[in-house]
Protein backbone atom coordinates (compact mmCIF):
# COMPACT_ATOMS: atom_id res chain seq x y z
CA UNK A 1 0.00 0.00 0.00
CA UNK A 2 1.49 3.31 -1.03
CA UNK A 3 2.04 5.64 2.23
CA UNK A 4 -0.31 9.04 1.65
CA UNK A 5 3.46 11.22 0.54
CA UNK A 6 2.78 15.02 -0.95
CA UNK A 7 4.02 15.09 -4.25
CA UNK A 8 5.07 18.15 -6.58
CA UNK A 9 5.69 19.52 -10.18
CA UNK A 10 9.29 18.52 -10.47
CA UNK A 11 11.19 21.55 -8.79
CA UNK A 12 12.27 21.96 -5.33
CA UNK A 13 12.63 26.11 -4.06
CA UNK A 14 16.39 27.13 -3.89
CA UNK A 15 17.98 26.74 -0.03
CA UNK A 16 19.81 29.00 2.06
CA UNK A 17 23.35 28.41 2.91
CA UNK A 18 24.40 28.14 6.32
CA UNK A 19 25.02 25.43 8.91
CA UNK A 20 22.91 23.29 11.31
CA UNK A 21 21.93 24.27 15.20
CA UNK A 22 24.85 21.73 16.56
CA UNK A 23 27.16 22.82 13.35
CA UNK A 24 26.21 20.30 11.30
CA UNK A 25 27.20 20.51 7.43
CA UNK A 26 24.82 19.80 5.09
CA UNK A 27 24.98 19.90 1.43
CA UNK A 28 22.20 20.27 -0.85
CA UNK A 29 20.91 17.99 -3.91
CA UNK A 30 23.50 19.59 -6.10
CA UNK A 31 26.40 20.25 -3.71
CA UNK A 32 25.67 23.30 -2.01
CA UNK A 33 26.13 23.57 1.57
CA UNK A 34 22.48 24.03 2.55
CA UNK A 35 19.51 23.72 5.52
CA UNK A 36 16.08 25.60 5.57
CA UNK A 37 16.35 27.82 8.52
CA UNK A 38 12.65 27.49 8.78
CA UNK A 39 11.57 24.38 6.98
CA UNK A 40 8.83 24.06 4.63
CA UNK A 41 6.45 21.42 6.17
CA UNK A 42 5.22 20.70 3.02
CA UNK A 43 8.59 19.43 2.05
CA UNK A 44 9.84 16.03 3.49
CA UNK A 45 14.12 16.26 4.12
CA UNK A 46 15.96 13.00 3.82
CA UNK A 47 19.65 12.86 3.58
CA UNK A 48 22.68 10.84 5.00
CA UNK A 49 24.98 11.03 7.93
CA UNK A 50 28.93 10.44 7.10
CA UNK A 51 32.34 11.59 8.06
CA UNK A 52 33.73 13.34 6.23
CA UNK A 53 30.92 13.83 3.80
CA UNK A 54 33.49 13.90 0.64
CA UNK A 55 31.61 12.61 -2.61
CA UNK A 56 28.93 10.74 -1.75
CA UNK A 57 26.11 9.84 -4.96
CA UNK A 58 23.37 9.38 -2.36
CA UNK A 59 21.46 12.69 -3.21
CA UNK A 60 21.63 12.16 -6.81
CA UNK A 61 20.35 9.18 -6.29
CA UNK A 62 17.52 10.00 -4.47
CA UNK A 63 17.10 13.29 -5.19
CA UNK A 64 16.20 11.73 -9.12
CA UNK A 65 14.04 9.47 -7.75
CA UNK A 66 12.20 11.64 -6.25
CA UNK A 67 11.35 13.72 -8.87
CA UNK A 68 10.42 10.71 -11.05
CA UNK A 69 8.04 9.78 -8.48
CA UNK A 70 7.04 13.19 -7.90
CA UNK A 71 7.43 13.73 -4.30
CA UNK A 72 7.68 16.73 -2.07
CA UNK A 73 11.38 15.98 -0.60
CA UNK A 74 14.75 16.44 -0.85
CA UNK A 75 17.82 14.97 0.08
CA UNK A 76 20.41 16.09 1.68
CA UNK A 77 24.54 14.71 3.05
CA UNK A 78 24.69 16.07 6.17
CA UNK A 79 28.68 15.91 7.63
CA UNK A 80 28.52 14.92 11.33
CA UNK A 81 31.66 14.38 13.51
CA UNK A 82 31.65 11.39 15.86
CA UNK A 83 31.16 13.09 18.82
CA UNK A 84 27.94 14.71 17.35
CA UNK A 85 25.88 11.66 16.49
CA UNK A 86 23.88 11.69 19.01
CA UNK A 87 22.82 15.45 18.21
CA UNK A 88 22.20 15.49 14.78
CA UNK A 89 19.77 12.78 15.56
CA UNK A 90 17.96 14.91 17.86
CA UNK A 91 18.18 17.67 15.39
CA UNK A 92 17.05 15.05 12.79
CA UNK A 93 13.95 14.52 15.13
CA UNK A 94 13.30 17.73 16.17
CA UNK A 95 13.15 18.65 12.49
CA UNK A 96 10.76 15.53 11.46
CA UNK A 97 13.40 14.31 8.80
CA UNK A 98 11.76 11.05 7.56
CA UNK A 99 14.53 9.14 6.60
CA UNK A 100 18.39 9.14 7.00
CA UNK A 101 20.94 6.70 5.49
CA UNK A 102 23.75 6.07 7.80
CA UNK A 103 26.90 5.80 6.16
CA UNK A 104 30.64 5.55 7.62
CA UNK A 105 31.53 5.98 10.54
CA UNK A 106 28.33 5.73 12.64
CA UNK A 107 26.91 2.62 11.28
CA UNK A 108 27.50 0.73 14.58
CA UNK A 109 27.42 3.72 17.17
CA UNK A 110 23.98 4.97 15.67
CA UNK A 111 22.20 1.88 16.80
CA UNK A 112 22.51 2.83 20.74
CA UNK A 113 21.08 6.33 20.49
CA UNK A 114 17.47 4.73 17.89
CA UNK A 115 14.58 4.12 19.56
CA UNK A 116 13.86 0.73 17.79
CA UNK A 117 16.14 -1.39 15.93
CA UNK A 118 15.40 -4.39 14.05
CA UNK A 119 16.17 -7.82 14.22
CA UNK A 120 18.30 -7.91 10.95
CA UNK A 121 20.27 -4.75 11.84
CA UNK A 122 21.23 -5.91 15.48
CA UNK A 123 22.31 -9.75 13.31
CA UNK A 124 24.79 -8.03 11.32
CA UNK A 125 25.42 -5.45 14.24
CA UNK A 126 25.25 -2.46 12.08
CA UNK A 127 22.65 -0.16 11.05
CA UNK A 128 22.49 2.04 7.36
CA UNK A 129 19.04 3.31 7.37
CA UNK A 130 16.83 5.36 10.09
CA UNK A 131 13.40 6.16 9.36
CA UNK A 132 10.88 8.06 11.31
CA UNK A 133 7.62 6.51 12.38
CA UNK A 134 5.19 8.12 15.07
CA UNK A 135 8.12 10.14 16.20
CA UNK A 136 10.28 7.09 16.66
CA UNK A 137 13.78 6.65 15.20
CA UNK A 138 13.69 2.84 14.22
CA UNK A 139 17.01 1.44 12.49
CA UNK A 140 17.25 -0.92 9.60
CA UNK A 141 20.06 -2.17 7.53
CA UNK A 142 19.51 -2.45 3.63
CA UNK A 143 23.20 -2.87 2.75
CA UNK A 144 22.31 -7.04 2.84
CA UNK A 145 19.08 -6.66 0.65
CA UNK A 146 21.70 -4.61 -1.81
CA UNK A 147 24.37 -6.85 -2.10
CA UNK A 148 21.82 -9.76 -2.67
CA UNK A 149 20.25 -7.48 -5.56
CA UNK A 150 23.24 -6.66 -7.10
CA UNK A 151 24.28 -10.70 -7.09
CA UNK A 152 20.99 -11.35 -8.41
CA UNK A 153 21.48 -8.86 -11.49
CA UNK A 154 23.92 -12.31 -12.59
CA UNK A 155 23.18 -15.60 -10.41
CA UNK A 156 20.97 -16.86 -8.16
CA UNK A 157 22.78 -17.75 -4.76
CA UNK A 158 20.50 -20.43 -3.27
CA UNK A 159 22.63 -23.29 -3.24
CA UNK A 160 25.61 -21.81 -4.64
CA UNK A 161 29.04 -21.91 -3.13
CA UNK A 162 30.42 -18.50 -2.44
CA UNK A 163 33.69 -16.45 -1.29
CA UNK A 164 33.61 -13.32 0.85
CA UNK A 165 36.82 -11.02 0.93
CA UNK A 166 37.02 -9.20 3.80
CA UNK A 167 35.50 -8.82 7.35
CA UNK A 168 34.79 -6.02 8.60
CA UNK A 169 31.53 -4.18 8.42
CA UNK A 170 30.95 -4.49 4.73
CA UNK A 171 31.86 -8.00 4.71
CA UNK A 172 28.89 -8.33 7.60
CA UNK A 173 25.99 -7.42 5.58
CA UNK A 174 27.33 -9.10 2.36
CA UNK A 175 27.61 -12.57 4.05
CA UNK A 176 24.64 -12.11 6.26
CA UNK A 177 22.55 -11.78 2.52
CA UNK A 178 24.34 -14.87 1.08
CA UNK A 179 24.03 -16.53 4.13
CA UNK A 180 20.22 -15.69 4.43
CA UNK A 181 19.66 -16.51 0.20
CA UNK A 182 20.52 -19.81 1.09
CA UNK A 183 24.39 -19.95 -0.14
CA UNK A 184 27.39 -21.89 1.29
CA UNK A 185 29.66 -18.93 2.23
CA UNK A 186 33.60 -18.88 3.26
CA UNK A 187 35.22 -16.08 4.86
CA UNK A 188 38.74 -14.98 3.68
CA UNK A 189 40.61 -12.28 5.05
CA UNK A 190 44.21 -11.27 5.38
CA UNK A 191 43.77 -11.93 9.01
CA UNK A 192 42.68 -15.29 9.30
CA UNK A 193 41.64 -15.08 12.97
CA UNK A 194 38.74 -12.28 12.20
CA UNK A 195 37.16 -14.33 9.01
CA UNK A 196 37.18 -17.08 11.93
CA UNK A 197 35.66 -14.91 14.14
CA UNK A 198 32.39 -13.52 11.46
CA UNK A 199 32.32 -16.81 10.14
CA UNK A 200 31.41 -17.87 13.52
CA UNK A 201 29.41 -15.45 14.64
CA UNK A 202 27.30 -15.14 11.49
CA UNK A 203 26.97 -19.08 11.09
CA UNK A 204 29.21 -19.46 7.69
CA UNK A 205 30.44 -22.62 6.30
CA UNK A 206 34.16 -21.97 6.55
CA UNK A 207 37.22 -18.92 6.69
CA UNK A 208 40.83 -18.73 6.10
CA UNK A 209 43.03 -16.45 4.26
CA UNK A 210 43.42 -14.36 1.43
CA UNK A 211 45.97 -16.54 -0.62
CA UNK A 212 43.47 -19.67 -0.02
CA UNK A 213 41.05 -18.58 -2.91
CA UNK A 214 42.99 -20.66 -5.27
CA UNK A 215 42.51 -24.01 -3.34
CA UNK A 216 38.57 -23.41 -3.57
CA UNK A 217 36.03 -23.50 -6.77
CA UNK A 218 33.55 -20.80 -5.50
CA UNK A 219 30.71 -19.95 -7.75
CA UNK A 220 30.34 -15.65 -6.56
CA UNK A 221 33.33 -13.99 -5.21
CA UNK A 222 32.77 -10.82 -3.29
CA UNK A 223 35.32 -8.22 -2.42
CA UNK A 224 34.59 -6.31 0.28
CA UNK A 225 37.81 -4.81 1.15
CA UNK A 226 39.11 -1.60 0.21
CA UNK A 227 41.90 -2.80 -1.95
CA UNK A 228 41.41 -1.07 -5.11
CA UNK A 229 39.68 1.85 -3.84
CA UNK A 230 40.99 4.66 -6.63
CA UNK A 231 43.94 2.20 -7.40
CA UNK A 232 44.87 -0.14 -9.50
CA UNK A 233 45.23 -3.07 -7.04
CA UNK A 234 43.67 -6.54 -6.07
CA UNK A 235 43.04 -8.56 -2.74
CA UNK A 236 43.89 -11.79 -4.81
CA UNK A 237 45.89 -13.03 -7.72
CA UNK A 238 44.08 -13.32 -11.54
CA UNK A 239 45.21 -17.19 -11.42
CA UNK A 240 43.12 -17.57 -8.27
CA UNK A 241 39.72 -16.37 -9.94
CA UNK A 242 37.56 -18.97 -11.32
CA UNK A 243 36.48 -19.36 -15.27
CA UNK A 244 32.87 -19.75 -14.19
CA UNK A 245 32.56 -17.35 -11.23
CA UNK A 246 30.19 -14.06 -10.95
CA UNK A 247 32.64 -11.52 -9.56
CA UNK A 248 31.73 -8.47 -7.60
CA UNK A 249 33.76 -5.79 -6.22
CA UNK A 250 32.28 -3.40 -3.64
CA UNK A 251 34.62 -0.53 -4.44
CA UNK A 252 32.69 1.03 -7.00
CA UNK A 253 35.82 4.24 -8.12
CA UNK A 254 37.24 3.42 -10.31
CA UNK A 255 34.13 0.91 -12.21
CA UNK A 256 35.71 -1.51 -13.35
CA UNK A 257 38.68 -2.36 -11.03
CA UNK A 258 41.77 -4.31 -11.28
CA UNK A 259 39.39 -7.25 -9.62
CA UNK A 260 37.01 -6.63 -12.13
CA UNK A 261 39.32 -6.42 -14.97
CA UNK A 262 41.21 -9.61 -13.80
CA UNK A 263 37.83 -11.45 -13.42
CA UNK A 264 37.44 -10.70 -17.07
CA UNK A 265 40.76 -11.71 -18.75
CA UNK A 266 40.28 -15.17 -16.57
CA UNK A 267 35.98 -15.30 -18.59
CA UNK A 268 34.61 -14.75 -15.24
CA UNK A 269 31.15 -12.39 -15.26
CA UNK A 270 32.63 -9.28 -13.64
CA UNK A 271 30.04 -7.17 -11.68
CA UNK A 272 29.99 -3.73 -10.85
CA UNK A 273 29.43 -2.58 -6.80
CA UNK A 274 27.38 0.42 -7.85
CA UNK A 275 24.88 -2.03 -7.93
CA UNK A 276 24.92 -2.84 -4.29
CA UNK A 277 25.03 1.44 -3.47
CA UNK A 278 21.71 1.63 -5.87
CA UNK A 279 19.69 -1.36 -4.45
CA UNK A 280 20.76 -0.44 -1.03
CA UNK A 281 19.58 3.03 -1.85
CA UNK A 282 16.31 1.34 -3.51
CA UNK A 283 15.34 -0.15 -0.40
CA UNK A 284 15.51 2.85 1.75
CA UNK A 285 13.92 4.48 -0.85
CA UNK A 286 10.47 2.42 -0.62
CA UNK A 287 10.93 1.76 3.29
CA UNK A 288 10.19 5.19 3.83
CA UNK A 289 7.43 6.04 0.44
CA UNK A 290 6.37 2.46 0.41
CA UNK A 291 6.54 3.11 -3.04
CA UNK A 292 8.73 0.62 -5.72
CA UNK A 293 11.67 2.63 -6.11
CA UNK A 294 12.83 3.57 -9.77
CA UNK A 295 15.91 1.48 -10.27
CA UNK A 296 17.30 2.81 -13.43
CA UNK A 297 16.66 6.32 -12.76
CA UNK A 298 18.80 5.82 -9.66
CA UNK A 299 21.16 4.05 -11.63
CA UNK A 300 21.41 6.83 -14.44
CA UNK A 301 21.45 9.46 -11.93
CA UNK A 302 24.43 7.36 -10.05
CA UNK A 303 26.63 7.11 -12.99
CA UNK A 304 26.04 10.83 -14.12
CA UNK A 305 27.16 12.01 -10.07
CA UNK A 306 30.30 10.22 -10.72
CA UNK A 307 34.03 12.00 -11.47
């Protein structure tokens, strides 16, 4: 059922520039530092909390979708330090903001200051997504639903045999989606002891290291690691990737990365991680409108926000 959401004509009025009551940051659909002294009620604000805000394709994402779906809202990235988590969420309430993404570094220290969380958040022990209902801040995590998305865009994981790289938070959700899609999922990581450690504490079929990837056959391999972030670097070796394999990378700058590129030499189905960002983004979207969210606009407006 579609939630009763005022919608509008397309355009959003121009925003003042100037900072938050608790100096809070926040920049506007198209990257202007910007917050409604007064806000329109008639106008629903959405945005996302991260450190330091940086480039971040969120408000192009939903910013476009919005508009497609003609809704009253905008979206906003909103820069928060650490220490002022817990009042940007008060602002956040005191404002009536319906929705806020979560992004790093207050994915785990956001859960202890929500009024509700949810079973699957407090499972992977990290929540990306606040919404609020009845004047309640309840947490969700839709960084699982977006990585099983994105796999689904090639293979279908139920009864598959699949490699994580990584585990730290990222690694969490990914494996906790697998996991939950009905995969057989190993955890590698340069430091053997913490795959042991997620593996365990998330119920997956095995973990070692990095440099073991050659001795398995895995049907998806996930990277979930940083290695290759704006570099032109793997986590593993090309001769380790399977032939037959669905490859995604998480680090979505550059694209195609060296993991991606290697998957390809070896005729392994490389897949992009923007895909995980826009289904991630997808779900928030219609927890909050209840409203199917527009996938390729969000993808088009995702690709067009990039360098």
């Amino acid at each position: 059922m579609k939630k009763n959401i005022a919608r509008h004509q397309r355009s959003l009025p121009p925003q003042r520039s100037r900072k938050g009551q608790f100096g809070i940051v926040m920049r506007g659909p198209h990257g202007d530092e910007s917050l409604t002294e007064r806000p329109n009620p008639e106008i629903a604000i959405c945005g996302i909390l991260l450190h330091p805000a940086g480039h971040t394709r969120s408000p192009a994402m939903h910013n476009a979708a919005y508009r497609a779906c003609d809704l009253r809202a905008v979206y906003h990235a909103f820069d928060v330090k650490p220490e002022r988590l817990a009042l940007a969420l008060d602002e956040a309430r005191a404002r009536g903001m319906k929705q806020l993404a979560v992004s790093i570094p207050h994915k785990e220290a956001v859960m202890e200051h929500l009024d509700q969380v949810d079973e699957t958040a407090r499972s992977i022990g990290a929540c990306n997504t606040v919404t609020l209902r009845e004047g309640a801040l309840v947490g969700q995590n839709t960084d699982w639903t977006g990585a099983l998305e994105a796999v689904r865009r090639e293979i279908e994981p139920e009864g598959r045999e699949a490699v994580v790289l990584g585990a730290g938070g990222a690694a969490r959700a990914v494996v906790y989606g697998l996991l939950q899609a009905g995969a057989r999922v190993s955890i590698l990581n340069r430091t053997e002891a913490r795959a042991g450690e997620l593996a365990t504490q998330l119920g997956a079929h095995g973990s070692g290291k990095l440099d073991e990837l050659g001795d398995l056959q895995p049907e998806i391999i996930i990277n979930t690691t940083s290695v290759g972030l704006r570099s032109d670097v793997s986590p593993v070796s090309e001769s380790a990737l399977p032939a037959s394999a669905v490859v995604m990378d998480a680090v979505y700058d550059p694209e195609k990365t060296r993991l991606l590129r290697d998957a390809e030499a070896r005729g392994a189905r490389p897949l992009s991680g923007k895909w995980m960002l826009i289904h991630q983004a997808a779900e928030q979207f219609s927890l909050w409108t209840g409203i199917e969210a527009p996938i390729s606009v969000m993808g088009r407006a995702f690709d067009a926000a990039g360098p």
